[in-house]
PDB file of N, CA and C in Angstrom:
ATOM      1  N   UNK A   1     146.238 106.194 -17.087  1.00  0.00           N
ATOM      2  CA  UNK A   1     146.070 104.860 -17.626  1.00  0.00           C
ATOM      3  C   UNK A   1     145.315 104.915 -18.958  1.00  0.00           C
ATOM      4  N   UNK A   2     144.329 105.345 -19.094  1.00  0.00           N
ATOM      5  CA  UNK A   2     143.176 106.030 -20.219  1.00  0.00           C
ATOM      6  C   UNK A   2     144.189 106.211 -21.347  1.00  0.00           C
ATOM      7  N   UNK A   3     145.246 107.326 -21.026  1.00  0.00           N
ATOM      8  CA  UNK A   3     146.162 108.456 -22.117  1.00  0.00           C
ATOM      9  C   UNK A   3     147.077 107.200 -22.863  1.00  0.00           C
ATOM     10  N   UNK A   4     147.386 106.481 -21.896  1.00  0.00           N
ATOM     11  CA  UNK A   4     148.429 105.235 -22.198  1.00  0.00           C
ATOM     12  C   UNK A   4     147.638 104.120 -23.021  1.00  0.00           C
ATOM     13  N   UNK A   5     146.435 103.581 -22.729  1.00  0.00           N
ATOM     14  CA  UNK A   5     145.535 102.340 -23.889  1.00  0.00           C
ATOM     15  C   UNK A   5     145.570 103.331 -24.885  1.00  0.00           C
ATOM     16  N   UNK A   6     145.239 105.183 -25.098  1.00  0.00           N
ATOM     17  CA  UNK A   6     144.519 105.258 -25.963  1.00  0.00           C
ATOM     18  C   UNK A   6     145.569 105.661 -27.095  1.00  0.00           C
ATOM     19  N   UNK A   7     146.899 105.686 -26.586  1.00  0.00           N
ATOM     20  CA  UNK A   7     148.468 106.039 -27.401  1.00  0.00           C
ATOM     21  C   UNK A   7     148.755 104.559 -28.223  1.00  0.00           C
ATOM     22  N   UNK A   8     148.481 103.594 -27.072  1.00  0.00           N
ATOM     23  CA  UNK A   8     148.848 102.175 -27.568  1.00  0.00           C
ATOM     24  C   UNK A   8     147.911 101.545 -28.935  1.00  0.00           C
ATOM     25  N   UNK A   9     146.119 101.988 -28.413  1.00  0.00           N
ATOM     26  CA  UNK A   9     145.257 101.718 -29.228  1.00  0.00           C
ATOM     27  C   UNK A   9     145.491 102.761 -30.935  1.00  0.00           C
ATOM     28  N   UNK A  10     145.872 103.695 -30.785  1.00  0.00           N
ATOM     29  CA  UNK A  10     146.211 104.524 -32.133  1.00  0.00           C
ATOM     30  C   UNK A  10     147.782 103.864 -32.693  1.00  0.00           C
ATOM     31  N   UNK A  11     148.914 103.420 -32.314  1.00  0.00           N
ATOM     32  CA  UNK A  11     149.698 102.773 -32.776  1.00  0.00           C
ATOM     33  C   UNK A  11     149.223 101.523 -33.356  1.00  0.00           C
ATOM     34  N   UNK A  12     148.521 100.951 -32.561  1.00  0.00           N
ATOM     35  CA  UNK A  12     148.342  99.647 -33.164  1.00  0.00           C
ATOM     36  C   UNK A  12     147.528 100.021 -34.638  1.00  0.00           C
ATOM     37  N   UNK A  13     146.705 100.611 -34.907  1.00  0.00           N
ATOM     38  CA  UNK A  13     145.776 101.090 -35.535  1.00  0.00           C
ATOM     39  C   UNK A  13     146.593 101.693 -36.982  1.00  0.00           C
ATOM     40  N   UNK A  14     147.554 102.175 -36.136  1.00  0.00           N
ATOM     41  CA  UNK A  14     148.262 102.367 -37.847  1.00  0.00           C
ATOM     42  C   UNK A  14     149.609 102.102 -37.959  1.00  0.00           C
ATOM     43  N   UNK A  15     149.673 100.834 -36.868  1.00  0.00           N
ATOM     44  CA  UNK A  15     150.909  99.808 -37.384  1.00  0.00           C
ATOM     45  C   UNK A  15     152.206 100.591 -37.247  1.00  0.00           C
ATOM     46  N   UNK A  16     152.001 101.180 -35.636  1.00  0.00           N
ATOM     47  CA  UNK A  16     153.337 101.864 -35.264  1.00  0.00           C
ATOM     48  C   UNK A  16     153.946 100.907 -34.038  1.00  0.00           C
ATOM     49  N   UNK A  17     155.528 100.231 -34.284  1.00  0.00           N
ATOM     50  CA  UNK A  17     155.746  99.824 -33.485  1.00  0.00           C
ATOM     51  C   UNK A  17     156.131 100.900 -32.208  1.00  0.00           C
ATOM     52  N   UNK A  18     156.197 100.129 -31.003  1.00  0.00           N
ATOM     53  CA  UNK A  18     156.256 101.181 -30.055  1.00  0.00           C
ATOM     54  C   UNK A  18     157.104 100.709 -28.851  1.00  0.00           C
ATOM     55  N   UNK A  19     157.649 101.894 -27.985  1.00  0.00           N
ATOM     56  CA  UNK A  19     158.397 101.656 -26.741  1.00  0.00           C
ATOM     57  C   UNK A  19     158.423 102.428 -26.131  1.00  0.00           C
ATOM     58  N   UNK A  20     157.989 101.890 -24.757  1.00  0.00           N
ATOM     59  CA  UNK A  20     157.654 102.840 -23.659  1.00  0.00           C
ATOM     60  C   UNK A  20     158.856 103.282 -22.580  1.00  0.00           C
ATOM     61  N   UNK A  21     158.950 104.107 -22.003  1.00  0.00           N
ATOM     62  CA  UNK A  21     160.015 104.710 -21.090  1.00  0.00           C
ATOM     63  C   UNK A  21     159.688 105.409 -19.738  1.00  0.00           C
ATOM     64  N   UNK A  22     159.942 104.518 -18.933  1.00  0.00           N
ATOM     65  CA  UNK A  22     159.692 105.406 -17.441  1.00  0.00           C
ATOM     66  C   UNK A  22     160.689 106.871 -17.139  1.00  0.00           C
ATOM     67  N   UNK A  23     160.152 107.205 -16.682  1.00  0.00           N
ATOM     68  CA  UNK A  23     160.560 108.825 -15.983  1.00  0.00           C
ATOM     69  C   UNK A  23     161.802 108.714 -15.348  1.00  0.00           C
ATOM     70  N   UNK A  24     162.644 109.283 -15.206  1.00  0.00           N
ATOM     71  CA  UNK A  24     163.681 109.456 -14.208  1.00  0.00           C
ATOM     72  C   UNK A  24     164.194 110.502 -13.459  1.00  0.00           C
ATOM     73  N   UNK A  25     164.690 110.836 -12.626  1.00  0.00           N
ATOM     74  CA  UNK A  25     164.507 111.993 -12.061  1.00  0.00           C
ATOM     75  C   UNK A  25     165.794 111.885 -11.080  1.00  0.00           C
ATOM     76  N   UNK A  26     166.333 113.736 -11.052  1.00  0.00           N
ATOM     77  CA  UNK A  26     167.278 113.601 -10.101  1.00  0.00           C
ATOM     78  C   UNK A  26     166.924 113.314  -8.445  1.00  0.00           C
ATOM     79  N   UNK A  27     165.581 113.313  -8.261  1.00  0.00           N
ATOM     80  CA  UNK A  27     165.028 113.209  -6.475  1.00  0.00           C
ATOM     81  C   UNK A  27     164.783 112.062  -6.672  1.00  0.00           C
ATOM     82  N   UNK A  28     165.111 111.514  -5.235  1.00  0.00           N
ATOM     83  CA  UNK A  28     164.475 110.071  -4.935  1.00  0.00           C
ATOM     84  C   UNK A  28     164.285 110.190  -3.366  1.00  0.00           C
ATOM     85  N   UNK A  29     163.340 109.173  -3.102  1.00  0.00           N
ATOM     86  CA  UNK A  29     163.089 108.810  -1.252  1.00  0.00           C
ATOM     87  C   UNK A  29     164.035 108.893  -0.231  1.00  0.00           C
ATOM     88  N   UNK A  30     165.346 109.563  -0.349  1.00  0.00           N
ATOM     89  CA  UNK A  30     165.808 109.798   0.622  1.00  0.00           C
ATOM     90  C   UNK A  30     165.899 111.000   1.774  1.00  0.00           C
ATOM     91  N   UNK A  31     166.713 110.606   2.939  1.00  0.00           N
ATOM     92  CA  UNK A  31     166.235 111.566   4.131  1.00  0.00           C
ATOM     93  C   UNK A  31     166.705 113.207   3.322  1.00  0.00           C
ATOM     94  N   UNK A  32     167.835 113.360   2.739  1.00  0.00           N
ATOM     95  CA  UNK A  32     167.935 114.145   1.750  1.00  0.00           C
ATOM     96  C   UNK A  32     166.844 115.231   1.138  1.00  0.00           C
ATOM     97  N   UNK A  33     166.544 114.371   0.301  1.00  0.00           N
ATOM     98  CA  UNK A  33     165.248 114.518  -0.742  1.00  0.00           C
ATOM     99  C   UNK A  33     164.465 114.848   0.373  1.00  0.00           C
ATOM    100  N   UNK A  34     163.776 114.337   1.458  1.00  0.00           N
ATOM    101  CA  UNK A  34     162.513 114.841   2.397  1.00  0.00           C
ATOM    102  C   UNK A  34     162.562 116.541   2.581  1.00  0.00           C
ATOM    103  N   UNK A  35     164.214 117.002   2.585  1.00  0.00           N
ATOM    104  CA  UNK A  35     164.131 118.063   3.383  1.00  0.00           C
ATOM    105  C   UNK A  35     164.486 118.943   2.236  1.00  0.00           C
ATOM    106  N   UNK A  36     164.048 118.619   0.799  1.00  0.00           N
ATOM    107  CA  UNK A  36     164.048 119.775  -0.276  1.00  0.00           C
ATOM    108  C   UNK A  36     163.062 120.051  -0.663  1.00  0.00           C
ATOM    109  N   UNK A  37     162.052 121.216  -1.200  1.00  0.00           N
ATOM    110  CA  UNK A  37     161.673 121.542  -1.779  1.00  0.00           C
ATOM    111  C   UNK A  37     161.502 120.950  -3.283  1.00  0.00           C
ATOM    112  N   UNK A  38     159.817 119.962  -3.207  1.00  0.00           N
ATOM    113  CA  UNK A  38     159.889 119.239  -4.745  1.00  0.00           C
ATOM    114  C   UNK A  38     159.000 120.594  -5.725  1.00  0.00           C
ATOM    115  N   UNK A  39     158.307 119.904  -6.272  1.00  0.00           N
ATOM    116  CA  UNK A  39     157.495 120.754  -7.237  1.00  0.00           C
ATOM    117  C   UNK A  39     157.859 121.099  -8.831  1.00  0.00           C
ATOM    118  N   UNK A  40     156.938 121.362  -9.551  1.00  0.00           N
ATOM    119  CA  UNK A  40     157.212 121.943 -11.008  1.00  0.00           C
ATOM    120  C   UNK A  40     156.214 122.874 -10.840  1.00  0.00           C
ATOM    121  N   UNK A  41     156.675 123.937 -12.044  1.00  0.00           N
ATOM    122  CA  UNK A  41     155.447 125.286 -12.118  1.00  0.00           C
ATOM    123  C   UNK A  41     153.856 124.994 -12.068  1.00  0.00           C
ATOM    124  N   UNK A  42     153.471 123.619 -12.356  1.00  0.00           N
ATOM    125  CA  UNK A  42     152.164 123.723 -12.479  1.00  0.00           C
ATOM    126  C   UNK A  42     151.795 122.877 -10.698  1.00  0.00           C
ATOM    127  N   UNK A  43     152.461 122.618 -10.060  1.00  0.00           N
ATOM    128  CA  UNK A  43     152.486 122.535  -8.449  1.00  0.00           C
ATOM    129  C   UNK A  43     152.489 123.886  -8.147  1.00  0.00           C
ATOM    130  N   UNK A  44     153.276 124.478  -7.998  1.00  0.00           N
ATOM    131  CA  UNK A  44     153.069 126.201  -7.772  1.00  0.00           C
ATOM    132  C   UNK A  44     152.157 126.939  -7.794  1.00  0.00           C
ATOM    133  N   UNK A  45     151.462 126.319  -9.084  1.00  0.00           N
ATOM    134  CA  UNK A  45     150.162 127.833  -9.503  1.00  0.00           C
ATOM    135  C   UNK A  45     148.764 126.950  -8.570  1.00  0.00           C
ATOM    136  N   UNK A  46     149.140 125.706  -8.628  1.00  0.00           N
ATOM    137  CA  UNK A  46     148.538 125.002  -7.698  1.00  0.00           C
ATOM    138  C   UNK A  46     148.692 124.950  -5.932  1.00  0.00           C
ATOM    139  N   UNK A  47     149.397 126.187  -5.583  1.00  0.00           N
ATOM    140  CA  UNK A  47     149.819 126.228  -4.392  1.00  0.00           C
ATOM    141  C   UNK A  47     150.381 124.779  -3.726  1.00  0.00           C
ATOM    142  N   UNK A  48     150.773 123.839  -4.255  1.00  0.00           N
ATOM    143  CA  UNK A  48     151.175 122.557  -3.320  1.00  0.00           C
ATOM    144  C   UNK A  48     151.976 122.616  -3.059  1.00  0.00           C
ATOM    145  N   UNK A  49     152.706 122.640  -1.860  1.00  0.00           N
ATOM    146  CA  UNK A  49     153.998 121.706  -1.496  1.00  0.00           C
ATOM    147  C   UNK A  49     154.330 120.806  -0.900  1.00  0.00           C
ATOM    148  N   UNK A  50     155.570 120.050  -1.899  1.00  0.00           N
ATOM    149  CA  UNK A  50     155.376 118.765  -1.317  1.00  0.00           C
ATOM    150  C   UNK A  50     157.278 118.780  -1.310  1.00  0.00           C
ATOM    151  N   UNK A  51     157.749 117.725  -0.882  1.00  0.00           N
ATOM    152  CA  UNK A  51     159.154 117.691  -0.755  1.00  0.00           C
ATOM    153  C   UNK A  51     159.781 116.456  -2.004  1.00  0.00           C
ATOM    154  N   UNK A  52     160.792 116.707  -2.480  1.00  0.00           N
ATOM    155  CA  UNK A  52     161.652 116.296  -3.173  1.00  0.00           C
ATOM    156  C   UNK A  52     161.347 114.690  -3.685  1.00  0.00           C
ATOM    157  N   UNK A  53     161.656 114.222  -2.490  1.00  0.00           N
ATOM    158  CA  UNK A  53     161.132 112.498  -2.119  1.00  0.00           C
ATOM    159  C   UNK A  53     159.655 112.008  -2.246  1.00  0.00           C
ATOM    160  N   UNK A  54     158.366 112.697  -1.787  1.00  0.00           N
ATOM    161  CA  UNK A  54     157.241 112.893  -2.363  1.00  0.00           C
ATOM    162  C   UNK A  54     156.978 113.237  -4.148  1.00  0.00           C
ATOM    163  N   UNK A  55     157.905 114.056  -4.194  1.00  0.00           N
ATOM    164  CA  UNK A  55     157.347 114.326  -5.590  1.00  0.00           C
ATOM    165  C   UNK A  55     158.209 112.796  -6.630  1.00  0.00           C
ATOM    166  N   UNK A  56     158.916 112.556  -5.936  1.00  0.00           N
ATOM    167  CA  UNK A  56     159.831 110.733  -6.557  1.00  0.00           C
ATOM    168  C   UNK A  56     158.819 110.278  -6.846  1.00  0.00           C
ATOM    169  N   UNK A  57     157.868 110.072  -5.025  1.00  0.00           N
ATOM    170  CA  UNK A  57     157.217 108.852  -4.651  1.00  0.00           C
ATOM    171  C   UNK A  57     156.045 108.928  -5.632  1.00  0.00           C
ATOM    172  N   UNK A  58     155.457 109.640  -6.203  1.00  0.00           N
ATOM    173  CA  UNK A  58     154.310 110.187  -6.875  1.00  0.00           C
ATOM    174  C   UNK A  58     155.072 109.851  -8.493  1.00  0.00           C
ATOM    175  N   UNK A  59     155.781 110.205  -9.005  1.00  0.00           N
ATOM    176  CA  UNK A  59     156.139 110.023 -10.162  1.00  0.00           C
ATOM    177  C   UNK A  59     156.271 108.207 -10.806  1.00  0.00           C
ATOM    178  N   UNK A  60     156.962 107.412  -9.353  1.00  0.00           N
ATOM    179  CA  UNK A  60     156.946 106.172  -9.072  1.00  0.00           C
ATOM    180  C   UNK A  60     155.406 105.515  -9.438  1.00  0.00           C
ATOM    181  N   UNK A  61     155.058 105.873  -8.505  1.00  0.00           N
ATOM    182  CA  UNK A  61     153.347 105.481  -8.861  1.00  0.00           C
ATOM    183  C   UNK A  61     153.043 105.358 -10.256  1.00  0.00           C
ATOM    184  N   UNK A  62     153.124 106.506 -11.050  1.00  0.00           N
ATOM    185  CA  UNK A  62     153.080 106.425 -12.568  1.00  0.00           C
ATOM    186  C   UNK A  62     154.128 105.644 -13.419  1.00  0.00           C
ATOM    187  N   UNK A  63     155.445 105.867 -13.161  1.00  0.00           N
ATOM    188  CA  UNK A  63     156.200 104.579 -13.705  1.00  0.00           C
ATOM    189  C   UNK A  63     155.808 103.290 -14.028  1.00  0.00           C
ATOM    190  N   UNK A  64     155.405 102.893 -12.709  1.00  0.00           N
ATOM    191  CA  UNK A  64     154.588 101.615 -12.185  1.00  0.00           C
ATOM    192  C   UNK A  64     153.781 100.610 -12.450  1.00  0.00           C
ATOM    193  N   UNK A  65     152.551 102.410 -12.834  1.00  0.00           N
ATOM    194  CA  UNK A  65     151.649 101.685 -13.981  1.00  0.00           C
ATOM    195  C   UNK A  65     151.598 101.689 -15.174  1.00  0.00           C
ATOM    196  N   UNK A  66     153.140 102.672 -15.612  1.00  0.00           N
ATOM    197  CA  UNK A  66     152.866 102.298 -17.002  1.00  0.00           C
ATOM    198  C   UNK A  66     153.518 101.068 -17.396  1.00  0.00           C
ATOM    199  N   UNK A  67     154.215 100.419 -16.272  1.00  0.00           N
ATOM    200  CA  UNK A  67     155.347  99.134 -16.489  1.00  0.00           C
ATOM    201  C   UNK A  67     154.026  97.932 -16.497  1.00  0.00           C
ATOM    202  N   UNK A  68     153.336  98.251 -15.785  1.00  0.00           N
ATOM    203  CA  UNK A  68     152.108  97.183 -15.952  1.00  0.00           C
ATOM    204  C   UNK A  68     151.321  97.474 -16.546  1.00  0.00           C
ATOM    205  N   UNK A  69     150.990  98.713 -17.450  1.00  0.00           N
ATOM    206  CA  UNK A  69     150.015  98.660 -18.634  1.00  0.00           C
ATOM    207  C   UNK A  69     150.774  97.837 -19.876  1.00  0.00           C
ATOM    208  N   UNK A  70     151.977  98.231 -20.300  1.00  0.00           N
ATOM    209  CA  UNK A  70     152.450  97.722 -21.219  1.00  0.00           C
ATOM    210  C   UNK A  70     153.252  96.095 -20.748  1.00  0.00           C
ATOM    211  N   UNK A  71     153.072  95.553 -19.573  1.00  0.00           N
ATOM    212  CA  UNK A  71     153.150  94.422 -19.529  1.00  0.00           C
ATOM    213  C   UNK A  71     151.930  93.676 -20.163  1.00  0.00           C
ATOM    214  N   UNK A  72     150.627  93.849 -19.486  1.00  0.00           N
ATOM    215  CA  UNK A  72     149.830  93.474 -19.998  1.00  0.00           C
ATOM    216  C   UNK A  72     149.289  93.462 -21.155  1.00  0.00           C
ATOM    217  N   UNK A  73     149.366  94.764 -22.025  1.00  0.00           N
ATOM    218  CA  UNK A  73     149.646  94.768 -23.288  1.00  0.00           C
ATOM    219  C   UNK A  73     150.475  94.484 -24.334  1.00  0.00           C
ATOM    220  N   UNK A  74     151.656  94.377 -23.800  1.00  0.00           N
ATOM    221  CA  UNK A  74     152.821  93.183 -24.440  1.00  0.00           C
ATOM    222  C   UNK A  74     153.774  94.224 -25.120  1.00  0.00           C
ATOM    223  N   UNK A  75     153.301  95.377 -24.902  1.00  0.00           N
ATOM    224  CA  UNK A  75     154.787  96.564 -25.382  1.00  0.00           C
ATOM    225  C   UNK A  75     155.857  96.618 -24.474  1.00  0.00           C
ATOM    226  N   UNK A  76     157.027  96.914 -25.297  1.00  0.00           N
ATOM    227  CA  UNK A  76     158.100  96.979 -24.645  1.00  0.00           C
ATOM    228  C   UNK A  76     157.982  98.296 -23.935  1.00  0.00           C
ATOM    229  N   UNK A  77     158.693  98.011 -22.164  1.00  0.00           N
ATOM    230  CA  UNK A  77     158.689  98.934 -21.789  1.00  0.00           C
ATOM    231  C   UNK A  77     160.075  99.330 -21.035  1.00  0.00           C
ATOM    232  N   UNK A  78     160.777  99.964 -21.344  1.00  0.00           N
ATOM    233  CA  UNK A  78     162.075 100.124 -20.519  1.00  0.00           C
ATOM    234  C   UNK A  78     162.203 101.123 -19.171  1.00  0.00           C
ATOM    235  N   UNK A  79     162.234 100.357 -18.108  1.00  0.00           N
ATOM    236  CA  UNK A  79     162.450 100.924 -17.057  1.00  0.00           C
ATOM    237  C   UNK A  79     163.403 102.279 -16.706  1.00  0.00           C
ATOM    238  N   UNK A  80     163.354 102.970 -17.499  1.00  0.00           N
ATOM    239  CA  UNK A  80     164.974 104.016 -17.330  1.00  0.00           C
ATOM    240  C   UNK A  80     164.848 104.941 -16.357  1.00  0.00           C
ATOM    241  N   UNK A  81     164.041 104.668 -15.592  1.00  0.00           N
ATOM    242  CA  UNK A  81     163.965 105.369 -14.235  1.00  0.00           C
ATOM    243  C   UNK A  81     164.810 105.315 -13.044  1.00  0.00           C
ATOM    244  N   UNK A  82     164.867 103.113 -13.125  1.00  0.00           N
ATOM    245  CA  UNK A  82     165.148 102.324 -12.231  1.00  0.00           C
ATOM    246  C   UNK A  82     166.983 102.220 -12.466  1.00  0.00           C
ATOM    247  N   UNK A  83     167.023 102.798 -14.443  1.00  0.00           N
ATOM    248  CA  UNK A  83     168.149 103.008 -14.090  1.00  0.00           C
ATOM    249  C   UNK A  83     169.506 103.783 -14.363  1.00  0.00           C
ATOM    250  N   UNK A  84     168.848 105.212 -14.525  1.00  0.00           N
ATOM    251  CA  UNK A  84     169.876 106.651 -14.274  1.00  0.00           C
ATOM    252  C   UNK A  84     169.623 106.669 -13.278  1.00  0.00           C
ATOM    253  N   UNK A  85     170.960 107.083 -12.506  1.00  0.00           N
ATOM    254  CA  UNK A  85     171.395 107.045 -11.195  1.00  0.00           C
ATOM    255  C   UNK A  85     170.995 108.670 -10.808  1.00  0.00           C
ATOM    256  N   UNK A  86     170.134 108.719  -9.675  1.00  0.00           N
ATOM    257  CA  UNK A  86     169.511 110.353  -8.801  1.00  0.00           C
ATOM    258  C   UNK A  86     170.957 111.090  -8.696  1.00  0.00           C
ATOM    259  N   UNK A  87     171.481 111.770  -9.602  1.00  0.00           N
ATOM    260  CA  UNK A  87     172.784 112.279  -9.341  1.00  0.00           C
ATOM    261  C   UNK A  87     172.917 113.353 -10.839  1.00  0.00           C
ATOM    262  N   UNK A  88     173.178 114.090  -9.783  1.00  0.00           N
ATOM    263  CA  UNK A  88     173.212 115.734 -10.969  1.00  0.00           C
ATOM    264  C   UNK A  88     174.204 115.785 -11.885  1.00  0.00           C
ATOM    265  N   UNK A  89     174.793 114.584 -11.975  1.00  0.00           N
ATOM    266  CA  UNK A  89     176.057 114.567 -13.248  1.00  0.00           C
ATOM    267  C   UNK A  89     174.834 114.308 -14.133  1.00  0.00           C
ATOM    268  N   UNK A  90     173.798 113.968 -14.024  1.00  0.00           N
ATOM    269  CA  UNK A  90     172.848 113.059 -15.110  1.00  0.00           C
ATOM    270  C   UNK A  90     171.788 114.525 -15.585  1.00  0.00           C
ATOM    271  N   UNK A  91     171.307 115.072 -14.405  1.00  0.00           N
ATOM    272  CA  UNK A  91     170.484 115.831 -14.426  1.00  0.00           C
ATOM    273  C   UNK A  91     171.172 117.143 -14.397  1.00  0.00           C
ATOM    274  N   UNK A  92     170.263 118.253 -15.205  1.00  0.00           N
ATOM    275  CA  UNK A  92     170.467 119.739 -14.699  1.00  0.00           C
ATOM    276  C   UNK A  92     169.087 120.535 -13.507  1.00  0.00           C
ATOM    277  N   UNK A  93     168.233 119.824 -13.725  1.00  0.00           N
ATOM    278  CA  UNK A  93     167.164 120.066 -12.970  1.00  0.00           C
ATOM    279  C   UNK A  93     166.431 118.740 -12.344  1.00  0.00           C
ATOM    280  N   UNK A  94     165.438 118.761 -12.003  1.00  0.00           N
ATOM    281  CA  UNK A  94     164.663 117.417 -11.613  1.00  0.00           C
ATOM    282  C   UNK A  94     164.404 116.154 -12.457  1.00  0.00           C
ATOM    283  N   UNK A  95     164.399 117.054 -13.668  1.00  0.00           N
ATOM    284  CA  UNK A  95     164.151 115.910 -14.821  1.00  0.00           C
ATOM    285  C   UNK A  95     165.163 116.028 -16.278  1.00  0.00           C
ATOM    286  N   UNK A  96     165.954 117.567 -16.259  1.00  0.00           N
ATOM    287  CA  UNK A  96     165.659 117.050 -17.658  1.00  0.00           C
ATOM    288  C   UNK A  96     167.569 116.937 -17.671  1.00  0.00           C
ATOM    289  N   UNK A  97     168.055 116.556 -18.368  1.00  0.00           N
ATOM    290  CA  UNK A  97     169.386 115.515 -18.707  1.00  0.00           C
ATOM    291  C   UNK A  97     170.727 116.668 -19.034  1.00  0.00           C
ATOM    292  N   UNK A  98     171.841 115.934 -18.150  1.00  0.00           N
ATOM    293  CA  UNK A  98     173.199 117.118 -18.752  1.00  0.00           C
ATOM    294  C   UNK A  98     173.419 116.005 -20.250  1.00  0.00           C
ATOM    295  N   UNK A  99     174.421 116.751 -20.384  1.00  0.00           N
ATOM    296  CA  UNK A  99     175.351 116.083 -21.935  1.00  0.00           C
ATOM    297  C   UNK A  99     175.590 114.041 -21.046  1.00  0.00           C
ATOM    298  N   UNK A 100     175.980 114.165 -19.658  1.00  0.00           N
ATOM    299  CA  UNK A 100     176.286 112.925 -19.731  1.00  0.00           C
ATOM    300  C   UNK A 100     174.849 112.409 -19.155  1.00  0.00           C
ATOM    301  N   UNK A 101     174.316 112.545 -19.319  1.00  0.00           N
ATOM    302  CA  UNK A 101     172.222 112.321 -18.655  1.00  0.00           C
ATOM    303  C   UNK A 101     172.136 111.618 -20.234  1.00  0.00           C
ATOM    304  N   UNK A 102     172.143 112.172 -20.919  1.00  0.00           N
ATOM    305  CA  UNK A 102     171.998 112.274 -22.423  1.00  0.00           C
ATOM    306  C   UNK A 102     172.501 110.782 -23.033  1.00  0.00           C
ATOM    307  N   UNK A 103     174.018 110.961 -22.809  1.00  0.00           N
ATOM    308  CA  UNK A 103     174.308 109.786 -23.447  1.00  0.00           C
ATOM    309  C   UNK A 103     174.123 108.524 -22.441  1.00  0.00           C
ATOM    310  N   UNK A 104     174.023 108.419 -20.813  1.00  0.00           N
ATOM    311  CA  UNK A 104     173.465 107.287 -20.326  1.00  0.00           C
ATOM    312  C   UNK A 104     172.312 107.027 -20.557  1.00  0.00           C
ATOM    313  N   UNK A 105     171.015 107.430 -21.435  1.00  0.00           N
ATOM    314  CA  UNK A 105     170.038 107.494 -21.839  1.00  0.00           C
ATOM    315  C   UNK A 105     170.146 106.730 -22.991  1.00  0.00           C
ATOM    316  N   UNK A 106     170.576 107.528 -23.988  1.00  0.00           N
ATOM    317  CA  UNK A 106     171.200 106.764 -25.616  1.00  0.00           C
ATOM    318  C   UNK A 106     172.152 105.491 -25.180  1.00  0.00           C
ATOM    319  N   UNK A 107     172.574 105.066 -24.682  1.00  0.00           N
ATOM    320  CA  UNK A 107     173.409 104.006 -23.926  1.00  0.00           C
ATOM    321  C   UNK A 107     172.217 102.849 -23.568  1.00  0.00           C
ATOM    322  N   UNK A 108     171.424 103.285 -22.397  1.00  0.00           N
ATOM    323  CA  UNK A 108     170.472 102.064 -21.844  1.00  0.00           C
ATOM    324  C   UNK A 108     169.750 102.087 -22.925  1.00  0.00           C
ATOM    325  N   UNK A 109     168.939 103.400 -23.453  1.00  0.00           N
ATOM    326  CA  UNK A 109     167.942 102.500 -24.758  1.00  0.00           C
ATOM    327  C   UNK A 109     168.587 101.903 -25.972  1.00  0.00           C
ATOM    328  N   UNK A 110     169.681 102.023 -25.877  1.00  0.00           N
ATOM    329  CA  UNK A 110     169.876 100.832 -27.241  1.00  0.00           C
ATOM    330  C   UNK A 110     170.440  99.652 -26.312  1.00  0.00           C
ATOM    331  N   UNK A 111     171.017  99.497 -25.365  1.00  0.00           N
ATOM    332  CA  UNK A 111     170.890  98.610 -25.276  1.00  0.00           C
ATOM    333  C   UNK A 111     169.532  97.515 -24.387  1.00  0.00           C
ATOM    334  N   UNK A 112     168.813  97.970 -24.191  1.00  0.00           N
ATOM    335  CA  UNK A 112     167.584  97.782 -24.208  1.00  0.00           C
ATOM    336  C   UNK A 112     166.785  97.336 -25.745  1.00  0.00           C
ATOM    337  N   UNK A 113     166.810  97.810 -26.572  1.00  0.00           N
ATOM    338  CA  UNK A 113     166.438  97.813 -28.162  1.00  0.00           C
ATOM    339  C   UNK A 113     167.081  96.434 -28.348  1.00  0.00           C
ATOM    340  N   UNK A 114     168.038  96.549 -28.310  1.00  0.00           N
ATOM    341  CA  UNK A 114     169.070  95.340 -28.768  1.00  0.00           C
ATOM    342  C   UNK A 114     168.513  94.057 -27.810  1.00  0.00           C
ATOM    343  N   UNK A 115     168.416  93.998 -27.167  1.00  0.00           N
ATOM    344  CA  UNK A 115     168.143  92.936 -26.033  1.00  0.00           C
ATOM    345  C   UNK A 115     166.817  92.106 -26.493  1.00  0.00           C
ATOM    346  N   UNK A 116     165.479  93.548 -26.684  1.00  0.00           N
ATOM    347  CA  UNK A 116     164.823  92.819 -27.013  1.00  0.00           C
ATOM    348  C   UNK A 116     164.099  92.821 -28.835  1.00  0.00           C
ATOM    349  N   UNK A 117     165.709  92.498 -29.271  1.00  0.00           N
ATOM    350  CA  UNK A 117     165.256  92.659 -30.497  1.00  0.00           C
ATOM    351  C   UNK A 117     164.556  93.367 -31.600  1.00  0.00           C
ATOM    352  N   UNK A 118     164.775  94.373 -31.125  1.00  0.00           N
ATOM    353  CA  UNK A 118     163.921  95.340 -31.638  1.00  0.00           C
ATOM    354  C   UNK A 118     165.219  96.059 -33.078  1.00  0.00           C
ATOM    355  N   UNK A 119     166.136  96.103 -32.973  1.00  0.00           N
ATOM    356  CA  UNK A 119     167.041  96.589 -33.804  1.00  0.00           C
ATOM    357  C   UNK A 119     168.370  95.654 -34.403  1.00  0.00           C
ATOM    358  N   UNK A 120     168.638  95.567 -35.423  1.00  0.00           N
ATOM    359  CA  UNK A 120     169.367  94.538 -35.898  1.00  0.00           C
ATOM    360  C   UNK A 120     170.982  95.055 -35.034  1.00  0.00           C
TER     361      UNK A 120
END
């Protein structure tokens, strides 16, 4: 929460407009997801394990609040978590995007941009 006022407080400061973006990820809360193996390397060196759907549910949490930091602060924030679909046409790993991940990404944020006026 701290990292997020203090990104928002330095934009404002030198008159950077700004837009925020939730996480998305190929795992989500299902019975599925319970019975995989979640984690990233720095879970590992941290000995944790947690499962697929846990590591969602935890990422969620942070989405969450960054959708209500920048509510309250009045930045745009686009949900793109809530909406690339948990499906490995999107993803090559947990998080990061195939060629078509990519362009449903470039797809929702402009039209997101556009919506709220942010781009002619």
């Amino acid at each position: 929460r701290q990292n997020v006022l203090e990104i928002i407080r330095t934009g404002r400061e030198l008159n950077i407009p700004m837009v925020f973006l939730t996480q998305p990820s190929l795992f989500e809360d299902t019975e599925y997801w319970q019975t995989i193996q979640g984690g990233d390397y720095w879970m590992t060196q941290m000995r944790l394990s947690i499962s697929a759907a846990t590591q969602w549910r935890m990422q969620e949490i942070f989405n969450q609040a960054l959708i209500k930091i920048c509510a309250q602060e009045r930045i745009p924030c686009l949900d793109l978590g809530a909406r690339i679909p948990h499906d490995s046409n999107y993803f090559y790993d947990s998080t990061h995007f195939t060629e078509a991940g990519a362009a449903l990404v470039a797809q929702e944020l402009r039209a997101f941009l556009e919506s709220e006026g942010l781009v002619p």
